[in-house]
Protein backbone atom coordinates (compact mmCIF):
# COMPACT_ATOMS: atom_id res chain seq x y z
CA UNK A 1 2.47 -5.31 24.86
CA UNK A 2 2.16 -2.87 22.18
CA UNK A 3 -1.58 -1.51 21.67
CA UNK A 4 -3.61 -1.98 18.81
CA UNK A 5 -5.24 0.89 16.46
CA UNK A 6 -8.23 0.22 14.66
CA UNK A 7 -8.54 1.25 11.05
CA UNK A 8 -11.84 2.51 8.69
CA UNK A 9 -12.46 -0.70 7.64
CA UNK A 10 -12.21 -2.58 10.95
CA UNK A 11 -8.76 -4.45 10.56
CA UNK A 12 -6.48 -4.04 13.63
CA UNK A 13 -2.95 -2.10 13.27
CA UNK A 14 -0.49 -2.34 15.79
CA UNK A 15 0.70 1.12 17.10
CA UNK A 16 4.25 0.55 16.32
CA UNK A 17 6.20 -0.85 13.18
CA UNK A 18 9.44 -1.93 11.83
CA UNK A 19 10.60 0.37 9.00
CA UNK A 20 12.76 -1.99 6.34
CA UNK A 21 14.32 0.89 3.98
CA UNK A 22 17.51 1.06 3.14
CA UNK A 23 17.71 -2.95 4.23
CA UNK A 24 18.95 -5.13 1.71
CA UNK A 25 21.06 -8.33 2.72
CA UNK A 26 20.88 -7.04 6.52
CA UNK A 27 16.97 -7.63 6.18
CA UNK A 28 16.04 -10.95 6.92
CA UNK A 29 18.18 -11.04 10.08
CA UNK A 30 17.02 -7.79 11.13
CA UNK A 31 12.99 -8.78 10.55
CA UNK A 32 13.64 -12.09 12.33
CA UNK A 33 14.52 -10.20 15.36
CA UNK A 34 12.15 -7.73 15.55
CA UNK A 35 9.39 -10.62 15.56
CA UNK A 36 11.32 -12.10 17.55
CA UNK A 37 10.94 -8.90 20.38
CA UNK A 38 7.64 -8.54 19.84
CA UNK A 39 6.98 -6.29 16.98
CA UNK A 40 4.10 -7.55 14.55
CA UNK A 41 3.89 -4.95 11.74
CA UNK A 42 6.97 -5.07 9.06
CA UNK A 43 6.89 -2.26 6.39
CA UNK A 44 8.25 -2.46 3.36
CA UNK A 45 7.86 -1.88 -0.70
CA UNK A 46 8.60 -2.96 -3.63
CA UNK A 47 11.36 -0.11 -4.25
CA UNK A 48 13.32 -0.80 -1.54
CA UNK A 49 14.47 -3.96 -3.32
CA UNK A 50 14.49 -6.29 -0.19
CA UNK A 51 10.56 -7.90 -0.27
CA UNK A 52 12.15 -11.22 -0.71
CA UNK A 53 14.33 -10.59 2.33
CA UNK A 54 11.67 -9.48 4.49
CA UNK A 55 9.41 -12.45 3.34
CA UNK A 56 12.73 -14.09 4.45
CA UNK A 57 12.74 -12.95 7.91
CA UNK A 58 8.94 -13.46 8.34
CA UNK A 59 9.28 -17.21 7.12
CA UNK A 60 12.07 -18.10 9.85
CA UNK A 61 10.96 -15.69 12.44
CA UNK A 62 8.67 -19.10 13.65
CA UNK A 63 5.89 -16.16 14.13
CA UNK A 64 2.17 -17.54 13.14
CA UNK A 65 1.86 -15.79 9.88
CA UNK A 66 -2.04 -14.62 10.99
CA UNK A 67 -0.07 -12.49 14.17
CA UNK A 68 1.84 -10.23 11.59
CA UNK A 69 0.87 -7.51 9.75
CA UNK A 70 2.84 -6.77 6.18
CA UNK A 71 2.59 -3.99 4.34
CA UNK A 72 4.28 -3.23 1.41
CA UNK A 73 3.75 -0.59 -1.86
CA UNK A 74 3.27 -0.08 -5.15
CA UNK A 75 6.11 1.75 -6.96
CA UNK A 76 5.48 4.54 -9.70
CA UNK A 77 6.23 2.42 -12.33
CA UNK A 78 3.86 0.25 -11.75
CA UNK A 79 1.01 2.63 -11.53
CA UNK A 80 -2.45 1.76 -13.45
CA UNK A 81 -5.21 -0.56 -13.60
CA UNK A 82 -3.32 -3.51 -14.74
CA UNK A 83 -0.01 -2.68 -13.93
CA UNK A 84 -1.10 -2.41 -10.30
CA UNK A 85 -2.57 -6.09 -10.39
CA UNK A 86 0.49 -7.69 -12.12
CA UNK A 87 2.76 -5.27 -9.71
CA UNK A 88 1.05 -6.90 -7.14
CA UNK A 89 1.39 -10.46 -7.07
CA UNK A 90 5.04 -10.18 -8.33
CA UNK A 91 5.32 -8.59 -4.37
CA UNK A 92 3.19 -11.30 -2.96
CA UNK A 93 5.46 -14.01 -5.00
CA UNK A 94 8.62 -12.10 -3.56
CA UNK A 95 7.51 -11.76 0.14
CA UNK A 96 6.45 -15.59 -0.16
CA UNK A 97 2.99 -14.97 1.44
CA UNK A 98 -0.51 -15.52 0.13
CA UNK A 99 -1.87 -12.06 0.99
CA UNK A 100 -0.83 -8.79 2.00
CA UNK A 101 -2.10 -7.21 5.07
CA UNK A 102 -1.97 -3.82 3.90
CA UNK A 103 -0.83 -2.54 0.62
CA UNK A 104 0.11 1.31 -0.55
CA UNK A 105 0.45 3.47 -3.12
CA UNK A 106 4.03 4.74 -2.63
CA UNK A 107 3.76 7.81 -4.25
CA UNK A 108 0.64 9.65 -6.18
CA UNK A 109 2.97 11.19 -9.61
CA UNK A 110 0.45 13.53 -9.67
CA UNK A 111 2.25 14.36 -13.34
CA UNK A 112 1.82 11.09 -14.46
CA UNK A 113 -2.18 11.11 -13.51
CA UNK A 114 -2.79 7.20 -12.85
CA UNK A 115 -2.61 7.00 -9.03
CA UNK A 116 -6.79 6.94 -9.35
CA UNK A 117 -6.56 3.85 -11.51
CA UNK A 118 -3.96 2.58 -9.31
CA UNK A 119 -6.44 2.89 -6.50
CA UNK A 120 -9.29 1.62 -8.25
CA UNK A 121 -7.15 -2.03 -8.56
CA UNK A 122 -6.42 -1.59 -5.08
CA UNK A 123 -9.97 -1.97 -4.53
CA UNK A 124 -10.48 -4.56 -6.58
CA UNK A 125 -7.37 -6.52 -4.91
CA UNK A 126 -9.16 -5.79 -1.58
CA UNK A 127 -12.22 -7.25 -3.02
CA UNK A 128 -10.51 -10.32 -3.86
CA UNK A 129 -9.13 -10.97 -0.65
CA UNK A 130 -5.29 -11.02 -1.66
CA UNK A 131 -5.10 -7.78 0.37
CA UNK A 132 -6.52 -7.27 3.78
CA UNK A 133 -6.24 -3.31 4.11
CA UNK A 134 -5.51 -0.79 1.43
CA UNK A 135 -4.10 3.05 1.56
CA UNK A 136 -1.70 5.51 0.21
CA UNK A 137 1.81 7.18 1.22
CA UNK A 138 2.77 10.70 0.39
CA UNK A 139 -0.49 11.76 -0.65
CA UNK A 140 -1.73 15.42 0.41
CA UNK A 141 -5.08 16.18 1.07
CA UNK A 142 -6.05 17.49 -2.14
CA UNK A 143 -4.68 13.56 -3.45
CA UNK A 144 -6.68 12.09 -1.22
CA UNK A 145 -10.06 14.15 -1.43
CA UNK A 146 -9.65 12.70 -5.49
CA UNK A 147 -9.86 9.24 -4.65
CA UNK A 148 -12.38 8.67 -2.63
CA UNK A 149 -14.28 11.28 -5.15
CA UNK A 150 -14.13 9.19 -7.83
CA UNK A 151 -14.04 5.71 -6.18
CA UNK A 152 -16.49 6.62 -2.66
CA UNK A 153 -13.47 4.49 -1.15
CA UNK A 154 -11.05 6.67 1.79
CA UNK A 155 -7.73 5.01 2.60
CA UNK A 156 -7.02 3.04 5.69
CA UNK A 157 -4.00 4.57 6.09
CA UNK A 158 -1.59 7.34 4.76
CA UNK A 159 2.21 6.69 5.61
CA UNK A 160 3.62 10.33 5.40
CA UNK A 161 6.77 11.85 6.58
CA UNK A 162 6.45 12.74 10.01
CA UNK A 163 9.01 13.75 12.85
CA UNK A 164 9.19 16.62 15.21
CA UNK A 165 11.26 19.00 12.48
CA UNK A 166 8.43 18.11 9.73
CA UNK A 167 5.04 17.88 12.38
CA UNK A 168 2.48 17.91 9.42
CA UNK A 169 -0.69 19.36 11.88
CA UNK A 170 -2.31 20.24 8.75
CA UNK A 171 -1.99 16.99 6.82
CA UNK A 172 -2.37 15.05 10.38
CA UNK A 173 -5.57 16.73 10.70
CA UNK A 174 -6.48 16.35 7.05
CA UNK A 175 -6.24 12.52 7.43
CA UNK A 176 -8.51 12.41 10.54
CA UNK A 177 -11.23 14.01 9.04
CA UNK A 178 -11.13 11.53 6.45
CA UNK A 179 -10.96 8.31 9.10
CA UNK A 180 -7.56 7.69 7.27
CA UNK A 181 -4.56 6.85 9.83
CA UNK A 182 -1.43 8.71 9.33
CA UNK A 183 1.50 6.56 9.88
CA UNK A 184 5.48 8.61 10.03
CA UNK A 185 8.01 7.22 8.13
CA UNK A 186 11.43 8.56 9.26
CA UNK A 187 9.93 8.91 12.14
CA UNK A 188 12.95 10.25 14.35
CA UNK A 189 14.35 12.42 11.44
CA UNK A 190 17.16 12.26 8.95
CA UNK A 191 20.77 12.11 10.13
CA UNK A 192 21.31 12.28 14.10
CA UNK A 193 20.66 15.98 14.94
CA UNK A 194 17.13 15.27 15.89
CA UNK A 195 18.83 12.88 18.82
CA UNK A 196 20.82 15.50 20.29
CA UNK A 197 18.19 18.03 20.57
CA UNK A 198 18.86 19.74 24.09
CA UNK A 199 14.70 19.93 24.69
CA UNK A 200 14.16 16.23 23.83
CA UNK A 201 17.43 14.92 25.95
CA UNK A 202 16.16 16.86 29.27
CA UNK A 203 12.56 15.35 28.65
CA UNK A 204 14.31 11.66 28.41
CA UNK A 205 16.35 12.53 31.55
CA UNK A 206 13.22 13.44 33.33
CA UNK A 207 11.93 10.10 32.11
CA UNK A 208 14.53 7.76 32.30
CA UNK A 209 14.58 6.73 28.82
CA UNK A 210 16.45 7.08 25.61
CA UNK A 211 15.91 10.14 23.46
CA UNK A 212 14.32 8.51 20.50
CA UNK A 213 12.09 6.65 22.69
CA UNK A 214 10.72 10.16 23.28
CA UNK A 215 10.28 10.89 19.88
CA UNK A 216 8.61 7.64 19.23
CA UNK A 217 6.22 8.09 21.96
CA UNK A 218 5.50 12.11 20.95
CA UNK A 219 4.41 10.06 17.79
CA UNK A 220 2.43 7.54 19.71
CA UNK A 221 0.57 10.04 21.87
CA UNK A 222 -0.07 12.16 18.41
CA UNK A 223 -2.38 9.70 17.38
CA UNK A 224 0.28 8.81 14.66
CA UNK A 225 1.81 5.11 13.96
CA UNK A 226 5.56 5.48 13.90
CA UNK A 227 7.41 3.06 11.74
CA UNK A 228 11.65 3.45 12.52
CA UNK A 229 14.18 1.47 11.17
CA UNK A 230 16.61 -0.21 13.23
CA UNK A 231 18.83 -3.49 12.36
CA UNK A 232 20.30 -3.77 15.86
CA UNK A 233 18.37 -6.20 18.26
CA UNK A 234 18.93 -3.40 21.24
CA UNK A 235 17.68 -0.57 19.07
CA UNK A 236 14.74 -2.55 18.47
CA UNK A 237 13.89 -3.41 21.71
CA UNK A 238 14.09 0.41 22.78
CA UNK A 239 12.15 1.79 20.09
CA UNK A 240 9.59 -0.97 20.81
CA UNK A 241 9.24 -0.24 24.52
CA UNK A 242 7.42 3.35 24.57
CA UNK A 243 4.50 2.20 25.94
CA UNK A 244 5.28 2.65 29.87
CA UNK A 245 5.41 6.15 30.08
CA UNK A 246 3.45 9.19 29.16
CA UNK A 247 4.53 12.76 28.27
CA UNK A 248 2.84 16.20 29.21
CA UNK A 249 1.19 18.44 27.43
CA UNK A 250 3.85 20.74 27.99
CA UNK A 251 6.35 18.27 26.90
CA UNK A 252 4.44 17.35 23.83
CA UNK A 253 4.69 21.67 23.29
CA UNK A 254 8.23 21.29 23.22
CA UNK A 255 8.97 19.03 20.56
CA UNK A 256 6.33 19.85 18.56
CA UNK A 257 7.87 23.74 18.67
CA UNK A 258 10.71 22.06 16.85
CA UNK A 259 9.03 21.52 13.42
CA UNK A 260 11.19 23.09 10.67
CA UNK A 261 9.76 22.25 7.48
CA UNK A 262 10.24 19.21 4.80
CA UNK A 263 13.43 17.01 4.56
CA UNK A 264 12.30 14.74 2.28
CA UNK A 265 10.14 14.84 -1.60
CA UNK A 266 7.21 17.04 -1.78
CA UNK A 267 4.34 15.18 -2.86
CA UNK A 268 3.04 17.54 -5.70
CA UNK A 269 6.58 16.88 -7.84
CA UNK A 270 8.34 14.29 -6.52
CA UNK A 271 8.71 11.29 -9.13
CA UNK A 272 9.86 7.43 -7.70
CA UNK A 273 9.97 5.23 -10.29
């Protein structure tokens, strides 16, 4: 049974998600069976290109649509007032639901300047009651202090990237002040290195489980909500199932003495379109 975390506004989170970038036709099959093992958060956006296949996958998964928490996000492009509205229900129309659980900013532009407009129509959306929970991705503290200046409105939720080569204590901490949950995309890294870490393999050993259930459960035990990918039903299943075991502080140490620095865009410059 995966726990759930509560957010500023009172909705309810599950601690775990299923992370739907790069899907494309793989999608539908691969959210079906995720709702299928028990997972009931599904991430995805409207630049990934695959919102109709995840709708998809919800729609046949035979899952009560109230049990299932969707989140998708607002891509640069789309950003202001307006555009954010009409940007909007073009994803609800794709995902084939009548609201969205929670819905994101993907990126703030900060060169572009409209990610407080953006949020403003976020508001209003949330005010409508199209959209349950509303919150931002990629944004650094200095983003998010702006916002809720100017609107008196803090995020539910910040998706960042997050793994134990990129452990973001200052960001992490950043959020909590602010009541905003950080969620980790790419949670267990880029590429496989991360997997083969010596540290992390003698921890699973110790444990009995798989190495990125370790990772997934250093997230867990952060205070973070990890959201990996996976298209394989056995994957799935394993990342789902890090909720029987507990790591020590000294363990925790370990990984954490990993952290490298960045691997993906840096939210001051980085443009997604």
């Amino acid at each position: 049974m995966v726990p759930l975390l509560t957010l500023n506004d009172g909705s309810r989170i599950p601690a775990i998600g299923l992370g739907t970038y790069p899907m494309k036709e793989d999608a539908p099959t691969a959210v079906r069976s995720a709702l299928e093992l028990g997972y009931r958060l599904v991430d995805t956006a409207a630049s990934y290109g695959n919102e109709e296949g995840v709708g998809r996958g919800i729609a046949e998964s035979g899952v009560p649509r109230e049990e299932i928490v969707v989140t998708t996000k607002l891509r640069g492009q789309d950003q202001g007032y307006e555009s954010t509205l009409r940007a909007f229900e073009t994803s609800r129309r794709k995902l084939g639901v009548e609201y969205v659980d929670l819905y994101l900013i993907h990126w703030p532009l900060p060169r572009v300047d409209k990610y407080v407009d953006s949020w403003r129509a976020m508001i209003t959306l949330r005010e409508e009651g199209v959209v349950r929970s509303i919150g931002v991705s990629n944004f650094s503290a200095a983003h998010l202090d702006r916002i809720i200046a100017e609107t008196d409105v803090a995020p539910a939720v910040n998706q960042i990237e997050l793994h134990p080569y990129f452990t973001q204590r200052d960001l992490r901490a950043a959020d909590a002040e602010r009541t905003v949950l950080t969620q980790s995309w790419r949670p267990l890294a880029r590429g496989a290195e991360l997997l083969t870490e010596p540290v992390i393999e003698q921890i699973a050993g110790r444990h009995d489980v798989e190495v990125s259930q370790v990772v997934l459960r250093w997230h867990v035990q952060l205070g973070v909500l990890p959201i990996p990918k996976s298209s394989s039903p056995v994957r799935q299943r394993s990342n789902l199932d890090v909720f029987g075991f507990e790591l020590s502080e000294s363990e925790m140490a370990q990984i954490t003495a990993l952290h490298r620095g960045r691997q993906g865009g840096d939210p001051d410059v980085h443009e997604e379109f």
